[in-house]
Protein backbone atom coordinates (compact mmCIF):
# COMPACT_ATOMS: atom_id res chain seq x y z
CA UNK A 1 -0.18 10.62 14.09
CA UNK A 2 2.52 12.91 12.22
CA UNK A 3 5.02 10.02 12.72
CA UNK A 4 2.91 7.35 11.41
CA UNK A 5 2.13 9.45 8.64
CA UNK A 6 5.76 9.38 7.79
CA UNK A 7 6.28 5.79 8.43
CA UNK A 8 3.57 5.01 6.13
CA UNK A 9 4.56 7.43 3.58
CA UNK A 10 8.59 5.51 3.69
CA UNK A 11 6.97 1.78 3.44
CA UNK A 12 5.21 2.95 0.51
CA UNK A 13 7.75 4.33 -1.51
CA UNK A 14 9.82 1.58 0.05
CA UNK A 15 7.56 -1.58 -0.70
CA UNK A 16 6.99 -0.47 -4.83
CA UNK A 17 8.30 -2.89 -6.99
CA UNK A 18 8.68 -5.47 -4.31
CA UNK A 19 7.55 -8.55 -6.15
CA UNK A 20 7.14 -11.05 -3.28
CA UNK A 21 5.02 -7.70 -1.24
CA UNK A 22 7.92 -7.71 1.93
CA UNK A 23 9.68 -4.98 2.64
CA UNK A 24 12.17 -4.32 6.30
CA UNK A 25 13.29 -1.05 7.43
CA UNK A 26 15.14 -0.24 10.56
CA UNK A 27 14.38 3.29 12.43
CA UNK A 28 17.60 3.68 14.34
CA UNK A 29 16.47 6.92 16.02
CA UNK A 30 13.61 4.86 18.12
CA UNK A 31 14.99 1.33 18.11
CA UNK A 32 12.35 0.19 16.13
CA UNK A 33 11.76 -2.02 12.84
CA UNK A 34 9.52 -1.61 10.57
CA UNK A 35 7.94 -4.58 8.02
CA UNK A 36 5.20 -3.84 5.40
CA UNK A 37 3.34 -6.56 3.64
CA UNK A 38 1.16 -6.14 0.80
CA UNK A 39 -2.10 -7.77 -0.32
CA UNK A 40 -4.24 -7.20 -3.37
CA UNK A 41 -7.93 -6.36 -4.31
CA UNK A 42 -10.00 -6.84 -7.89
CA UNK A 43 -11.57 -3.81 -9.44
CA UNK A 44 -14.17 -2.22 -7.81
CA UNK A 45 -14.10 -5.11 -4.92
CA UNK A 46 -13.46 -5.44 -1.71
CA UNK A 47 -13.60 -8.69 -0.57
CA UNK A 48 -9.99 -10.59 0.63
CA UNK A 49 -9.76 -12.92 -2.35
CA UNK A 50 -6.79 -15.58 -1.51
CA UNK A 51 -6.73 -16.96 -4.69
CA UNK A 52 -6.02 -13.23 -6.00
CA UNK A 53 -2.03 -12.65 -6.88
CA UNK A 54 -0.38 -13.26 -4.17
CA UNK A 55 -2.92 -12.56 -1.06
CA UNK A 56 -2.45 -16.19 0.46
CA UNK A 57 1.16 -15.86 0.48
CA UNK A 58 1.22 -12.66 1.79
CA UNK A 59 -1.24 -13.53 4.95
CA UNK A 60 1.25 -16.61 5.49
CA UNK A 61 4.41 -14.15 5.69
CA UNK A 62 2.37 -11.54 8.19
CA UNK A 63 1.50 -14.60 10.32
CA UNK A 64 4.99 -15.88 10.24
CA UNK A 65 6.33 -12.57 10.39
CA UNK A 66 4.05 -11.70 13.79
CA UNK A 67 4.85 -15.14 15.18
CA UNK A 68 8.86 -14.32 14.80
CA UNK A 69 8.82 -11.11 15.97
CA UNK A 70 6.33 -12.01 18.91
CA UNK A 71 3.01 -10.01 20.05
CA UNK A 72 4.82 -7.98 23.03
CA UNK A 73 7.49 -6.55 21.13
CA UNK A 74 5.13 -5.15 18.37
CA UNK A 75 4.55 -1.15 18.73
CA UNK A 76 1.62 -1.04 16.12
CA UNK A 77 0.06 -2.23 12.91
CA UNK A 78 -0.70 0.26 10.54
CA UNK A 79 -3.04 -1.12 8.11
CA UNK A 80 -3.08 1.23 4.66
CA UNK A 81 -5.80 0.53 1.92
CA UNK A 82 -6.12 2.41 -1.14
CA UNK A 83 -7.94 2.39 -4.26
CA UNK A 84 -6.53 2.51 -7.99
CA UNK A 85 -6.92 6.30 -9.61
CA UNK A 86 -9.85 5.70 -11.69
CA UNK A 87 -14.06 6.53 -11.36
CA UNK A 88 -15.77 8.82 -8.98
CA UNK A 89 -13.21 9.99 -6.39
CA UNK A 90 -15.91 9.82 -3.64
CA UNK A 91 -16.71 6.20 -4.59
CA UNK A 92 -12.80 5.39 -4.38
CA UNK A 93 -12.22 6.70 -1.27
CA UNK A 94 -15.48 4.96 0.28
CA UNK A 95 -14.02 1.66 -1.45
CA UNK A 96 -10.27 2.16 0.44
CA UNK A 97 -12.59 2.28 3.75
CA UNK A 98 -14.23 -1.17 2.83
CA UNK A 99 -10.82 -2.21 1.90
CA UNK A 100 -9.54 -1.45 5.21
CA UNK A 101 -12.44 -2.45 7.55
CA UNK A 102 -12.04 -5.97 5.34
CA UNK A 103 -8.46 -5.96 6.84
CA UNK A 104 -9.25 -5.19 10.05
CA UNK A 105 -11.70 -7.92 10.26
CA UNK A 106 -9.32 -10.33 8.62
CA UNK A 107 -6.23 -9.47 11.04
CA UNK A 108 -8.97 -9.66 14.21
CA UNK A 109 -10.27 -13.00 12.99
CA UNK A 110 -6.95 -14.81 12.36
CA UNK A 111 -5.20 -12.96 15.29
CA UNK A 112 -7.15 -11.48 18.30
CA UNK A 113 -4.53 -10.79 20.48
CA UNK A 114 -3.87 -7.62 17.74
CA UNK A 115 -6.86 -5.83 18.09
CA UNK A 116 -5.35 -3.07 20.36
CA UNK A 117 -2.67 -2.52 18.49
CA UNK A 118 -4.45 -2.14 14.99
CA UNK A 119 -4.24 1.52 13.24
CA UNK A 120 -6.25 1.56 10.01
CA UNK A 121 -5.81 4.18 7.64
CA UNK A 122 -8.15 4.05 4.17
CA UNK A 123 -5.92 6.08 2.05
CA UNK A 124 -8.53 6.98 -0.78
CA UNK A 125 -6.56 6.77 -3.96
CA UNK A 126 -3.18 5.51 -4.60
CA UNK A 127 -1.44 8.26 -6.58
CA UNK A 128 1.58 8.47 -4.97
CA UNK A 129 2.23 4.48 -5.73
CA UNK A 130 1.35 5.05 -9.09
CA UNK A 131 4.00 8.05 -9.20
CA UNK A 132 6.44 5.56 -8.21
CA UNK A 133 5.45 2.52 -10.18
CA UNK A 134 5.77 4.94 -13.30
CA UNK A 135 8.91 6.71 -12.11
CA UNK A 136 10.93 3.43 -11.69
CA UNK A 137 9.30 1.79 -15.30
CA UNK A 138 11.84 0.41 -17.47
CA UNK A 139 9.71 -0.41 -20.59
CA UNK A 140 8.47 3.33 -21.64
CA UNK A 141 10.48 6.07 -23.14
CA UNK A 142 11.49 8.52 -20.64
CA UNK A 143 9.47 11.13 -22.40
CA UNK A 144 6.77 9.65 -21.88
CA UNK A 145 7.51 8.45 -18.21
CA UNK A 146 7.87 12.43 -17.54
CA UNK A 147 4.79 13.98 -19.57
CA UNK A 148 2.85 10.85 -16.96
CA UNK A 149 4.79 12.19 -14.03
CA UNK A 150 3.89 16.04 -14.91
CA UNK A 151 0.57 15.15 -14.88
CA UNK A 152 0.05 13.66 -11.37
CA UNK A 153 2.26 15.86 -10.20
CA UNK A 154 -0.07 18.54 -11.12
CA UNK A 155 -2.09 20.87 -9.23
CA UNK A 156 -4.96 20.24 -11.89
CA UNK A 157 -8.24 18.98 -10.20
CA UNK A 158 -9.06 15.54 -9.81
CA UNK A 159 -11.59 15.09 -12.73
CA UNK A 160 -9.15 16.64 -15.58
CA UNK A 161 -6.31 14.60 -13.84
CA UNK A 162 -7.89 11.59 -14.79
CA UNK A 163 -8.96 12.95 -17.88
CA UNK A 164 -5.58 13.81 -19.03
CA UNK A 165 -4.30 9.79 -17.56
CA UNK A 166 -6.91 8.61 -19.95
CA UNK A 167 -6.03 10.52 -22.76
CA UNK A 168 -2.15 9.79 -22.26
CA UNK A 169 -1.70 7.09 -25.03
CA UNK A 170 0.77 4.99 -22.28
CA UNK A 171 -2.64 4.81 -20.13
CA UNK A 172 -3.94 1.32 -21.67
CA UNK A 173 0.03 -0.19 -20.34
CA UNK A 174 -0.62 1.55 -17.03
CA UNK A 175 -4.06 0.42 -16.58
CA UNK A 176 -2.83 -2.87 -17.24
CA UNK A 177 0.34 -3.06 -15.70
CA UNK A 178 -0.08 -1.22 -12.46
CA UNK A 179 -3.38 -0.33 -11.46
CA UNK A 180 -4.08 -4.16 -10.23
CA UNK A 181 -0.73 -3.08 -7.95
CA UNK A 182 -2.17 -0.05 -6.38
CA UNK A 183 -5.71 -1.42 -5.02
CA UNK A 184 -4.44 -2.86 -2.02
CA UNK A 185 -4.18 -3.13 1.64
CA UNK A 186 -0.68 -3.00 3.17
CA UNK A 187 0.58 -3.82 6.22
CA UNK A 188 2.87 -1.98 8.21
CA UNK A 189 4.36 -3.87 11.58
CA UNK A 190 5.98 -1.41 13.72
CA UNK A 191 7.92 -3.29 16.06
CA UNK A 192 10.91 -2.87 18.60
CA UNK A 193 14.08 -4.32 17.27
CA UNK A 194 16.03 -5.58 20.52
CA UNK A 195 18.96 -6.47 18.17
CA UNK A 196 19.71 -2.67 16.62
CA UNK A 197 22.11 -0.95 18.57
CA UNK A 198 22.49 2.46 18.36
């Protein structure tokens, strides 16, 4: 569970600011591959929505992606949903568990032969994408990019955390430039890679 943890936590620094929501790593040390492919939710819903950014597209490249790689060399499929920082914590986290039972259902429905190999992980909220979303911004001033940083990176509690987001004059350009990014479902295919040598 530690190492999946990990994984997870590498595709989702790994996958930020991937426009087209594909990402490949290689793990040398096991001889495996790793692919992470991203789809999208609306506020406060969790419904799969294909007509929503780029959620068709994204289903086409996992299909594709499982039918080139083929079912018997796939390890596992970590499925990751989260929720964007904002409202009730409790309510978010329930929200990335509807997120992620819609993905299971989706990934059982179009592909049965997966079912085993499924890991779902509701991830509550997505602070940590957020961190890196603002980190990596090229539109606001630096100061400002680290006063945003210093306060997720704080040990305040959740409530004045979000308080102090809101209150952060930037938060209207995040809101609208990022949070749609963070309430998603990601999938990571863990797969061995019979080309790597070692």
């Amino acid at each position: 569970m530690k190492r999946i943890a990990q994984i997870v936590a590498s595709l989702l620094i790994l996958i930020m600011g991937v426009t087209k929501g594909y990402a490949q790593i290689t793990l040398h040390s096991e001889v495996k591959s790793l692919v992470g492919i991203e789809v999208h939710f609306r506020l406060n819903d969790s419904r799969l929505d294909l007509d929503y950014m780029d959620n068709a597209r994204s289903l086409a490249q996992f299909t594709h992606t499982v039918d080139s790689i083929g079912v018997h060399l796939i390890d596992s499929i970590v499925v990751v949903s989260q929720s964007s920082p904002e409202g009730p914590y409790a309510y978010n986290m329930q929200l990335s568990q509807r997120r992620a039972a819609t993905m299971r259902r989706a990934i059982e429905r179009r592909h049965p032969e997966l079912k085993e190999l499924l890991r779902v992980h509701p991830d509550g909220e997505s602070w940590m994408q957020l961190r890196e979303f603002v980190k990596n911004d090229t539109i606001m001033h630096q100061e400002h990019i680290d006063e945003v940083l210093a306060i997720i990176d704080s040990n305040m509690d959740i409530a004045t955390k979000k308080r102090r987001m809101k209150e952060h004059f930037v938060y209207p350009y995040l809101y609208l430039t990022y949070y749609p990014r963070i309430r998603n479902s990601i999938f990571c295919i863990i797969y061995y890679d019979i080309h790597v040598s070692i």
